[in-house]
N, C-alpha and C. Protein backbone atom coordinates (compact mmCIF):
# COMPACT_ATOMS: atom_id res chain seq x y z
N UNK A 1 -28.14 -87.87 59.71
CA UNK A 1 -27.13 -86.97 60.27
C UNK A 1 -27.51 -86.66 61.72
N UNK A 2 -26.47 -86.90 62.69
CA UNK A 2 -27.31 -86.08 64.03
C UNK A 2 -26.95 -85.02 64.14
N UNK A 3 -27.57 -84.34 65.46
CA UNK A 3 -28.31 -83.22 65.42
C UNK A 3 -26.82 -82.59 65.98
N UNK A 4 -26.78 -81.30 65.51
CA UNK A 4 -25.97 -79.95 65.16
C UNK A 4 -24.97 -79.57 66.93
N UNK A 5 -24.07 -79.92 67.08
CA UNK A 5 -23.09 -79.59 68.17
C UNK A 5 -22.32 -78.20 68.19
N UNK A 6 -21.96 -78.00 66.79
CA UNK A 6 -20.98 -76.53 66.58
C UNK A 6 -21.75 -76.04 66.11
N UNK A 7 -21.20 -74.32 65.68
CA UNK A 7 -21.67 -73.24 64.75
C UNK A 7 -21.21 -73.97 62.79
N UNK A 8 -20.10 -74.59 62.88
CA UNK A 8 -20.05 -74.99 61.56
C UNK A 8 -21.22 -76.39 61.15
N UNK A 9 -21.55 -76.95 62.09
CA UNK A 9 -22.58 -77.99 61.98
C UNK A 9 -23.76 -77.93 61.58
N UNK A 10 -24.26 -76.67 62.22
CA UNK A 10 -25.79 -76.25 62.06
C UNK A 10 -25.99 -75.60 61.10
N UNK A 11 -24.61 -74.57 60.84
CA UNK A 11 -24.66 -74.05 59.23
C UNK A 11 -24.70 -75.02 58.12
N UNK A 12 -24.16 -75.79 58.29
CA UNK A 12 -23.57 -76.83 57.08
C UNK A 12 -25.31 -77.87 57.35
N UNK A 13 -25.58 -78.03 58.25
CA UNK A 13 -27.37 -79.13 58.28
C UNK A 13 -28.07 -78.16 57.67
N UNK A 14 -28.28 -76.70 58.52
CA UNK A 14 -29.24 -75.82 57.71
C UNK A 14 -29.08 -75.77 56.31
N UNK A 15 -28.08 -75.32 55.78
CA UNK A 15 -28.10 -75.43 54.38
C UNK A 15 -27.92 -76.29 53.62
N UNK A 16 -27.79 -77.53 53.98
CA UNK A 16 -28.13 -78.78 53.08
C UNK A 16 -29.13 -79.33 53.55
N UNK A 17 -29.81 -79.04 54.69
CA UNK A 17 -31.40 -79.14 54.55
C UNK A 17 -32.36 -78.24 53.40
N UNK A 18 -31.92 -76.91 53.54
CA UNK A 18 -32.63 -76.13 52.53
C UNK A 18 -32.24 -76.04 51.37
N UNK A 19 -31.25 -76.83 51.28
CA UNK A 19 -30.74 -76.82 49.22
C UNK A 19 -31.79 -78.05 49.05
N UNK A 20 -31.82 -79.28 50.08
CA UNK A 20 -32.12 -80.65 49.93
C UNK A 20 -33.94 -80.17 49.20
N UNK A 21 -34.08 -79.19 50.32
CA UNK A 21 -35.80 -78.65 50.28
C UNK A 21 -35.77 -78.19 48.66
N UNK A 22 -35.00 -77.56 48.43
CA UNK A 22 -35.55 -76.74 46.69
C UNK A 22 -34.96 -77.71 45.84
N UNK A 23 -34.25 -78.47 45.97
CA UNK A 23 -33.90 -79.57 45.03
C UNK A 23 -35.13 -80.16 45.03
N UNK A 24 -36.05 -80.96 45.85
CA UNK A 24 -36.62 -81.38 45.71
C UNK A 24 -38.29 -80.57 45.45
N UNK A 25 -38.71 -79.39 45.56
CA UNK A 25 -39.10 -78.48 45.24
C UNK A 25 -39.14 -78.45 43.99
N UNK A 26 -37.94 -78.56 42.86
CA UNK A 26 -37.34 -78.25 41.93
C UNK A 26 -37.73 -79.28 40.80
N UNK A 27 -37.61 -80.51 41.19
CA UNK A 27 -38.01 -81.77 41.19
C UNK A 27 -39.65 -82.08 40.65
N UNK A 28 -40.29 -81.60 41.55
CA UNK A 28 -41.49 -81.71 41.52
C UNK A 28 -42.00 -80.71 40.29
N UNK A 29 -43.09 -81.61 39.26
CA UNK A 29 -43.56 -80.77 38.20
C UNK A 29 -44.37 -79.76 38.66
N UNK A 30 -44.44 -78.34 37.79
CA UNK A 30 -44.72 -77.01 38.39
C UNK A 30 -46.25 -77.24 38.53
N UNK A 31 -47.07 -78.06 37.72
CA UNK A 31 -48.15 -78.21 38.15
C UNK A 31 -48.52 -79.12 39.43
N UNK A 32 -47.86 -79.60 39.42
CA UNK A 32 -47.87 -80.41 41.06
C UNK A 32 -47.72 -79.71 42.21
N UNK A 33 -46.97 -78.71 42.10
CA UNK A 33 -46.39 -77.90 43.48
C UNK A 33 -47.57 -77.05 44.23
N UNK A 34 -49.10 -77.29 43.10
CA UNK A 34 -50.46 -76.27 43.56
C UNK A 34 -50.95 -77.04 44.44
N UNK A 35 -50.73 -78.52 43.92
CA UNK A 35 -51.49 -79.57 44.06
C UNK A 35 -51.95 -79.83 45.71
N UNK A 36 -53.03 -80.82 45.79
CA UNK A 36 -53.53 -80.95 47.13
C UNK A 36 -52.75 -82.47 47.21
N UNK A 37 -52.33 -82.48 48.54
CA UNK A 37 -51.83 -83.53 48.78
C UNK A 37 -52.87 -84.82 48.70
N UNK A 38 -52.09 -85.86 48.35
CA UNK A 38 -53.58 -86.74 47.87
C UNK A 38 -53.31 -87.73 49.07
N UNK A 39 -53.13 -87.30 50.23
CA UNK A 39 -53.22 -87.66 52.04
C UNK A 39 -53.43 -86.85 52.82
N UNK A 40 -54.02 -87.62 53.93
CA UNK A 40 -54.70 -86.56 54.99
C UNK A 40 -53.53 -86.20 56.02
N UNK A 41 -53.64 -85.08 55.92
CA UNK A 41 -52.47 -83.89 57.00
C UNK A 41 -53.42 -82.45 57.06
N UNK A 42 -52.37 -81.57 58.05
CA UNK A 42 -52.35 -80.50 58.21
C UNK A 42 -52.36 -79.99 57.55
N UNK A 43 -51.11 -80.04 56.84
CA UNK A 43 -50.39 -79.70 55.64
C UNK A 43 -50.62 -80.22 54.31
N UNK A 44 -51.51 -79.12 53.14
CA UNK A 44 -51.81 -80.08 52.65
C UNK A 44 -52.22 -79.89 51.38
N UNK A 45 -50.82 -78.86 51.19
CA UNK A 45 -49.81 -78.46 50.05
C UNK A 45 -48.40 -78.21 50.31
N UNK A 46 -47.66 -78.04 49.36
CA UNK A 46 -46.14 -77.38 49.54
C UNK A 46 -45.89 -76.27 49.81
N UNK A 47 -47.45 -75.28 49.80
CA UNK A 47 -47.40 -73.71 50.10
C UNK A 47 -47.33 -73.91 51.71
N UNK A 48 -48.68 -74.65 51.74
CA UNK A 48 -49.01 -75.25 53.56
C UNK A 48 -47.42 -75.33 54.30
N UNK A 49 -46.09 -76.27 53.63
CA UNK A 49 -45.34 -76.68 54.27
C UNK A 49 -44.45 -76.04 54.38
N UNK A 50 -44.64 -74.81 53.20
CA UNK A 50 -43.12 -73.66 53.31
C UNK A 50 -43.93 -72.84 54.66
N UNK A 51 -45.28 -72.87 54.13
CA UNK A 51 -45.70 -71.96 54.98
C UNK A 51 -44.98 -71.69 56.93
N UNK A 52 -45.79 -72.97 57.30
CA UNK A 52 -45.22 -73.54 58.35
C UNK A 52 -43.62 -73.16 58.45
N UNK A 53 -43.07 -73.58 57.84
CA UNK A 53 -41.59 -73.58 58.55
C UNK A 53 -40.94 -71.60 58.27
N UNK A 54 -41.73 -71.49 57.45
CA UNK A 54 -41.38 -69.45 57.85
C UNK A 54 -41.97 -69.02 58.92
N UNK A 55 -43.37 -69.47 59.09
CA UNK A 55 -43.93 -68.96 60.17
C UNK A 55 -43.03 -69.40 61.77
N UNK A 56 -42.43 -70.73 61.48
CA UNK A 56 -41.59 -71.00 62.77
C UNK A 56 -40.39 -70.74 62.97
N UNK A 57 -39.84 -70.06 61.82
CA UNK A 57 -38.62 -69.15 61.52
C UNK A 57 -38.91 -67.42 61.77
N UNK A 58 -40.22 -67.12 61.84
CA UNK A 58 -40.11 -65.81 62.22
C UNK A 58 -40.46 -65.84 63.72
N UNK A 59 -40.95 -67.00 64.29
CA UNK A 59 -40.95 -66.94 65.34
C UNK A 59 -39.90 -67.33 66.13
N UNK A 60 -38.86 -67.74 65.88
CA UNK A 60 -37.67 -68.55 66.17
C UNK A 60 -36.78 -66.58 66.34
N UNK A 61 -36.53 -66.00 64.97
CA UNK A 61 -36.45 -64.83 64.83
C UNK A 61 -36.79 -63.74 65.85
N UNK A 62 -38.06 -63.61 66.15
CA UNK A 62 -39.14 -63.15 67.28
C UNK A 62 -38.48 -63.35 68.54
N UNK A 63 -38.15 -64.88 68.68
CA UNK A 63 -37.17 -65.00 70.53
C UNK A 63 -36.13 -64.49 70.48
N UNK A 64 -35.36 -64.40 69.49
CA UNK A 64 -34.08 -64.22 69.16
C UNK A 64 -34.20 -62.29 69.63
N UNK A 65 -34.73 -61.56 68.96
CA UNK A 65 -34.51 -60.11 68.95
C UNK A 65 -35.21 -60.12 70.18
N UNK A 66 -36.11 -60.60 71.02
CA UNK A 66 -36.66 -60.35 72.71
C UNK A 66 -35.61 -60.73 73.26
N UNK A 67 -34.91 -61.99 73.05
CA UNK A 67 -34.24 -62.38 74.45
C UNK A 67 -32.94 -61.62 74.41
N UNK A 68 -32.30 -61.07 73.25
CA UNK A 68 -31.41 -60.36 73.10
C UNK A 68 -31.33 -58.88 73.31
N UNK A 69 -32.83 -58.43 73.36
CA UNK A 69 -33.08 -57.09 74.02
C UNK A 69 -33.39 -57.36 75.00
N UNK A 70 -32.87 -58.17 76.77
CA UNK A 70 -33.51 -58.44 77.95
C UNK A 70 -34.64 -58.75 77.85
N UNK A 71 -35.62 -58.52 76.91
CA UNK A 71 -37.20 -58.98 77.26
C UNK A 71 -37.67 -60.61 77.13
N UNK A 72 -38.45 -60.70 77.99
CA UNK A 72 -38.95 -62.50 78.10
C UNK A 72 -39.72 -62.83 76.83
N UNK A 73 -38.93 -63.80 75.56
CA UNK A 73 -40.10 -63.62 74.61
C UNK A 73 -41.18 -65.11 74.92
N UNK A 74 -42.23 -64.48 74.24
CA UNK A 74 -43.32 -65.28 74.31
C UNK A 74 -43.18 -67.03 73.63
N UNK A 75 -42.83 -67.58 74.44
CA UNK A 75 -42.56 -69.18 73.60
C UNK A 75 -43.38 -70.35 73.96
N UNK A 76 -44.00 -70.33 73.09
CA UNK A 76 -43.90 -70.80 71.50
C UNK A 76 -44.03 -69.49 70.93
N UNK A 77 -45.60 -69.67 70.89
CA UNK A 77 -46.41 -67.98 70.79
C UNK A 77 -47.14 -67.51 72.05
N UNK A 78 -47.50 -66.07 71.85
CA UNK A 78 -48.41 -65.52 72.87
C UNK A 78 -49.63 -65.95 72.87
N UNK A 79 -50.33 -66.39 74.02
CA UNK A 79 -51.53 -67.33 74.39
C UNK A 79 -51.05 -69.29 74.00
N UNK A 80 -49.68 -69.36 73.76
CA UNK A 80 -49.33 -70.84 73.67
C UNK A 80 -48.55 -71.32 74.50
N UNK A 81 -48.89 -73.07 74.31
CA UNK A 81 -47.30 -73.07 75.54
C UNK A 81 -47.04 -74.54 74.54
N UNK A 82 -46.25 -75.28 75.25
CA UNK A 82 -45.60 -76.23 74.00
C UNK A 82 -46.69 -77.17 73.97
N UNK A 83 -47.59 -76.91 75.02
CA UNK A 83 -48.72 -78.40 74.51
C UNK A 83 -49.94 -77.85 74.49
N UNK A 84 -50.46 -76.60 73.61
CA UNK A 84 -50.51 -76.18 72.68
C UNK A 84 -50.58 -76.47 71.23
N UNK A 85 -49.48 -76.50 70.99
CA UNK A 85 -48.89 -76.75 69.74
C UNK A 85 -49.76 -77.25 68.50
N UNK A 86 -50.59 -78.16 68.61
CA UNK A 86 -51.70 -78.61 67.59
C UNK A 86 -52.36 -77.11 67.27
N UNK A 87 -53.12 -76.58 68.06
CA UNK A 87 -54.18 -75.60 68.11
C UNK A 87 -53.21 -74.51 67.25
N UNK A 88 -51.67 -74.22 68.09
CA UNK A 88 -50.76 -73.27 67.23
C UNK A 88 -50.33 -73.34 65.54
N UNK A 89 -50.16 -74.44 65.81
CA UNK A 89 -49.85 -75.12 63.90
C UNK A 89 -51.23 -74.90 63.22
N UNK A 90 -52.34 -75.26 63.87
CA UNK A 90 -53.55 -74.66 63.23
C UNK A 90 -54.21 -73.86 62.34
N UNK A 91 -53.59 -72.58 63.40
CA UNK A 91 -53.50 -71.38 63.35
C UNK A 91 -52.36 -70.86 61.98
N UNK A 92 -51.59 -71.54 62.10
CA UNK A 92 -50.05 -71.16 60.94
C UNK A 92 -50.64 -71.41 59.91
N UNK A 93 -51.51 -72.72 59.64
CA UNK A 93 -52.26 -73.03 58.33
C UNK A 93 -52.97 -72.26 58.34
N UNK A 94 -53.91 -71.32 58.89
CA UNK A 94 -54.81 -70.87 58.34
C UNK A 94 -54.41 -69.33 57.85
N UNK A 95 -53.21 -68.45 58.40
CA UNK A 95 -52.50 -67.87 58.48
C UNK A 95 -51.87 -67.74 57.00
N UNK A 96 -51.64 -68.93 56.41
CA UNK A 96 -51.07 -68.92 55.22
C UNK A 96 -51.74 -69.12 53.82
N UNK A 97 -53.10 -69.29 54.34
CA UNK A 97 -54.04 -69.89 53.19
C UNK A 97 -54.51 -68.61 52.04
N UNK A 98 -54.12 -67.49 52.65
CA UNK A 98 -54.26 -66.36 51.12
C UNK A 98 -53.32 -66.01 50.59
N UNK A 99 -51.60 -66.85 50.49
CA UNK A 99 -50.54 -66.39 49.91
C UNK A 99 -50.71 -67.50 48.93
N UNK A 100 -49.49 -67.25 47.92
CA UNK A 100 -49.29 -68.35 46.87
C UNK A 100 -47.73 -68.60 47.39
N UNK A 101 -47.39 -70.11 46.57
CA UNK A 101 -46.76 -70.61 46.92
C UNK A 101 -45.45 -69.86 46.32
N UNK A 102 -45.12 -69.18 45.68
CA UNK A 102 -44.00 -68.34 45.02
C UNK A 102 -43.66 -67.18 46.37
N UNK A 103 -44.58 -66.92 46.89
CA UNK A 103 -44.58 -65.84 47.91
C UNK A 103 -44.16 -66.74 49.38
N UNK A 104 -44.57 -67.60 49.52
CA UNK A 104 -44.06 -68.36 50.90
C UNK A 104 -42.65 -68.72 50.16
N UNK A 105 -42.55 -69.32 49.58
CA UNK A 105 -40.79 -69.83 49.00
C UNK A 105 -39.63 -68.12 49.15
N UNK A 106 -40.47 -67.45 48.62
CA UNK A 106 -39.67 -66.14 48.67
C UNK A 106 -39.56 -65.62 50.46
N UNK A 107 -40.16 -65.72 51.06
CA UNK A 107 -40.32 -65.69 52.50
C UNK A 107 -39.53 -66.56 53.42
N UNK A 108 -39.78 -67.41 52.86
CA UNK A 108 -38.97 -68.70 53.63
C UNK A 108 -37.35 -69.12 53.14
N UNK A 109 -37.11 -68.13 51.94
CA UNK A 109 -35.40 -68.02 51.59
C UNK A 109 -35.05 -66.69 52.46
N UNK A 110 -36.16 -65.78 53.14
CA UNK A 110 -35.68 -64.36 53.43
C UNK A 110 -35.44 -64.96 55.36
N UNK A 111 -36.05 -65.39 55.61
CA UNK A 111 -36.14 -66.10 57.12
C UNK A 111 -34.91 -67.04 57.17
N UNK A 112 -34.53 -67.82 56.38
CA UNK A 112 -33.33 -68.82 55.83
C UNK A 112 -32.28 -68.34 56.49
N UNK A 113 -32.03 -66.94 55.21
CA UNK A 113 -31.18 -65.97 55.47
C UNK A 113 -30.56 -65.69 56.83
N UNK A 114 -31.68 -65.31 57.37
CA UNK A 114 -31.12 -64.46 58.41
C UNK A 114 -31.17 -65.28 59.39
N UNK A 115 -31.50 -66.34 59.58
CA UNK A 115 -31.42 -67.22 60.76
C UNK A 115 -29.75 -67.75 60.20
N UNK A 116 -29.31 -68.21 59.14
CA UNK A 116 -27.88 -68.28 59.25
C UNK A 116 -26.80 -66.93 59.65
N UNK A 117 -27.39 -65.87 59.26
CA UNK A 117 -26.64 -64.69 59.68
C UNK A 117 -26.66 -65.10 61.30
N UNK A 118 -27.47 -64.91 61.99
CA UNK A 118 -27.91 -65.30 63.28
C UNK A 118 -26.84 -66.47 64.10
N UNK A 119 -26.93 -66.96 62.99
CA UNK A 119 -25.95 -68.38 63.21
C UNK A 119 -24.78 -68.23 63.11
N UNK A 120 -24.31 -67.76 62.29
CA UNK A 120 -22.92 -67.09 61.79
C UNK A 120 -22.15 -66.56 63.23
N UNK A 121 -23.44 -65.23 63.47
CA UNK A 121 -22.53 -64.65 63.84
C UNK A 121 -22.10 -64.79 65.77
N UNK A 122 -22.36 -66.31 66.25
CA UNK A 122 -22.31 -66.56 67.68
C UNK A 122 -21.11 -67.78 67.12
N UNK A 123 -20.45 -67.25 68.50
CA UNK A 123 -19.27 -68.69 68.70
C UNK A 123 -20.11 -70.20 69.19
N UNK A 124 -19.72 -71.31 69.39
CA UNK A 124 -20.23 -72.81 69.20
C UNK A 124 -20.56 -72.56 71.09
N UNK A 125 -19.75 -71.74 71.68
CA UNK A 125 -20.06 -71.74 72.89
C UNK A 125 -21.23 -70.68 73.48
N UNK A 126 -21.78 -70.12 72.44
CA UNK A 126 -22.71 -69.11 72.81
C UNK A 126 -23.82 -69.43 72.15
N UNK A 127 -23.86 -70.51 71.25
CA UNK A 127 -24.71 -71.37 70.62
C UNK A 127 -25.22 -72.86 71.36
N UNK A 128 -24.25 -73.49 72.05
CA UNK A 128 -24.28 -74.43 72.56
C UNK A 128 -24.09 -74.66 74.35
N UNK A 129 -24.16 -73.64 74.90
CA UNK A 129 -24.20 -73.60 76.06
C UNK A 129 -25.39 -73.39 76.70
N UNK A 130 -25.79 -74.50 77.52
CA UNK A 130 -27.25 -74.69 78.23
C UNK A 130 -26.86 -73.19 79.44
N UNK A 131 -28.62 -72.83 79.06
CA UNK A 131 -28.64 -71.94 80.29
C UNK A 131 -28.05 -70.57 79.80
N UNK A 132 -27.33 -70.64 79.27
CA UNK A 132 -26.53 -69.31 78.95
C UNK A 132 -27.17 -67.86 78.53
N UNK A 133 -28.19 -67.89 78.36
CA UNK A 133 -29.27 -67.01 77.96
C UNK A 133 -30.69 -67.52 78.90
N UNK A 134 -30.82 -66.05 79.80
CA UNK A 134 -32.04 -66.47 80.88
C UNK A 134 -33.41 -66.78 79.70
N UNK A 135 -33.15 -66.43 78.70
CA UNK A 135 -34.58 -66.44 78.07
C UNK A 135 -34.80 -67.79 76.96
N UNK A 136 -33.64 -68.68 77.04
CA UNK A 136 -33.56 -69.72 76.28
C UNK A 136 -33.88 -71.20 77.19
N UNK A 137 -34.19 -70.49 78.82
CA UNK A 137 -34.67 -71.66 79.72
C UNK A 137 -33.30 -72.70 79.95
N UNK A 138 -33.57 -73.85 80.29
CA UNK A 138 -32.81 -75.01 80.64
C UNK A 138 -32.02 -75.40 79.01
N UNK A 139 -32.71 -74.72 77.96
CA UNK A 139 -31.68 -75.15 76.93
C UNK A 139 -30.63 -74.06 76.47
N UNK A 140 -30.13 -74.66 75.52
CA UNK A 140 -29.64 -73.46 74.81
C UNK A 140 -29.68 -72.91 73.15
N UNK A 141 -29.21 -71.89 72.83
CA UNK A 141 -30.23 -70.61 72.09
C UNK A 141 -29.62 -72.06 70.80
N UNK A 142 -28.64 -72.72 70.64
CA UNK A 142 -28.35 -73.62 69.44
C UNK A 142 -29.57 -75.06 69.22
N UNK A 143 -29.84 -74.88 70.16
CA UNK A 143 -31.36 -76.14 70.72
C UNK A 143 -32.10 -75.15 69.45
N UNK A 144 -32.27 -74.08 69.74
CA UNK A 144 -33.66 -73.81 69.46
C UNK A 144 -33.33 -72.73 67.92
N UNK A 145 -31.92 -72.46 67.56
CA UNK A 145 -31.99 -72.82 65.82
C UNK A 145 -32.03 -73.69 65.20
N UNK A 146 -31.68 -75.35 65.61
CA UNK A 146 -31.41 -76.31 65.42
C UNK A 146 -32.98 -76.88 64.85
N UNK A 147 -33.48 -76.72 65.61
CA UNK A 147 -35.16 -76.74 65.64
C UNK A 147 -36.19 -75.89 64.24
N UNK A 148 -35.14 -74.59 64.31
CA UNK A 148 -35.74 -73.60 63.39
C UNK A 148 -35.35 -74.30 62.31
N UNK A 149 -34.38 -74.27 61.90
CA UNK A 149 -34.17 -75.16 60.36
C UNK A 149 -33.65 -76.32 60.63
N UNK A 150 -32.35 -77.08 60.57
CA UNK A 150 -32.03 -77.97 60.42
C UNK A 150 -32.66 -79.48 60.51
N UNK A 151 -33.86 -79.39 61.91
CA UNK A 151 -34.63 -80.48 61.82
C UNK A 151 -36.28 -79.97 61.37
N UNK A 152 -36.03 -78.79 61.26
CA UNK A 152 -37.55 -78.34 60.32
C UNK A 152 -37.88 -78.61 59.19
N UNK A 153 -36.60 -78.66 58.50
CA UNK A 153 -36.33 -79.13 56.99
C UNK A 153 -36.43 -80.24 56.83
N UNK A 154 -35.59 -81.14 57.96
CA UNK A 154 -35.83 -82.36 57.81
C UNK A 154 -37.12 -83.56 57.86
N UNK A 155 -38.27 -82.40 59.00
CA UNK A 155 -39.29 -82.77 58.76
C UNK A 155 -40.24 -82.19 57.63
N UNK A 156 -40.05 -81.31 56.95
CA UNK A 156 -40.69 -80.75 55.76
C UNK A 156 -40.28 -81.94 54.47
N UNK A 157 -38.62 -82.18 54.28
CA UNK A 157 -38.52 -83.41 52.79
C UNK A 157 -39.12 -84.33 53.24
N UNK A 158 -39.07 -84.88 54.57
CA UNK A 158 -40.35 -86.22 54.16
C UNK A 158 -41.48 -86.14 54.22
N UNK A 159 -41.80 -85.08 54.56
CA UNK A 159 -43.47 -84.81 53.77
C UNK A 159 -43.50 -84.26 52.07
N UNK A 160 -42.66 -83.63 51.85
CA UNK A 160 -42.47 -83.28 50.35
C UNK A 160 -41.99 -84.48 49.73
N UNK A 161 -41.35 -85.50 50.53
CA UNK A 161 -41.01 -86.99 49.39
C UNK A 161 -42.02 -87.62 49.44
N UNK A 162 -43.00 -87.78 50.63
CA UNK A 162 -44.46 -88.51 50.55
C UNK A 162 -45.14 -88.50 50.07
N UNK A 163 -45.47 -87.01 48.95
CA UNK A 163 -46.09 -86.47 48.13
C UNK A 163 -45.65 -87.13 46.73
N UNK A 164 -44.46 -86.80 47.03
CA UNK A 164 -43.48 -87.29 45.59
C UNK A 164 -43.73 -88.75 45.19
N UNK A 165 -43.77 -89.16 46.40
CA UNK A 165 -44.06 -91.03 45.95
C UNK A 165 -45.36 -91.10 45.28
N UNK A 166 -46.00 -90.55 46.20
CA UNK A 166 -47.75 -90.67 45.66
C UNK A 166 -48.19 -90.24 44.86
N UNK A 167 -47.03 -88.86 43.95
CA UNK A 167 -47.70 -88.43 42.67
C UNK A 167 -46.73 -89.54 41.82
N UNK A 168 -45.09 -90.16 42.31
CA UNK A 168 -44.78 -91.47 41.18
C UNK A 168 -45.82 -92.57 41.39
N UNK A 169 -46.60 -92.63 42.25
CA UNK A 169 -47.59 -93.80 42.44
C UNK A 169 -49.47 -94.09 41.57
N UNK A 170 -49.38 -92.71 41.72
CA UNK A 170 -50.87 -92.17 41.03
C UNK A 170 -50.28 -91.97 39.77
């Protein structure tokens, strides 16, 4: 599918990215879902991978309520910049390593949420207009929900199908 042009686009990717995510979630036997991935990643459980994508949904969240109250938000994170990013994802794993995976899934439907509310509630031109927000830089604020779920998800099922192969393989 390419990547999200309207407000009905990004709604409709986000949420058939994240049905696609618990279908396949769903899929997977309940004893598997603890499991250590039997490949080397970051990520390296399904807690690891919800983890990640809430943590980049509350930060996605985070720009959203700064740049909308005039203030410059911190992007990626504070003390990061986009090349960064290894050291930041790092950090998200380690960040997540005392929850269980019932508690990131419940987190990451509550972040879901409200990033489509978020979504909802801007026209395709206040979503998709470069520049249009001083705090969204040279892009625009639909770049960077687009990012939050729609291709977050998309990179989360093929790490959750990679798993899947390798537990139909083992």
């Amino acid at each position: 599918m390419s990547r999200a042009t309207t407000r009905a686009e990004l709604l409709a990717a986000s949420a058939a990215g994240y049905d696609a995510l618990n279908t396949l979630l769903a899929r997977l036997p309940a004893q598997e879902l603890e499991a250590t991935f039997p490949f080397e990643d970051r990520d390296r459980c399904a807690r690891d991978v919800l983890g990640h994508l809430h943590a980049w949904q509350v930060m996605a969240l985070g720009w959203y309520a700064d740049g909308t109250a005039g203030r410059r938000p911190a992007i990626p994170a504070p003390g990061h910049t986009w090349r960064t990013l290894p050291a930041l994802n790092a950090e998200i794993w380690a960040r997540y390593q005392d929850i269980d995976l019932a508690a990131a899934r419940a987190d990451l439907d509550a972040t879901h949420r409200r990033l489509l509310d978020v979504i909802a509630s801007h026209t395709d031109a206040e979503l998709f207009t470069k520049k249009l927000y001083p705090w969204t830089g040279s892009t625009s604020l639909g770049s960077y929900l687009v990012s939050a779920t729609a291709s977050h998800y998309a990179w989360a099922l093929k790490k959750l199908r990679t798993f899947e192969r390798a537990l139909a393989v083992g």
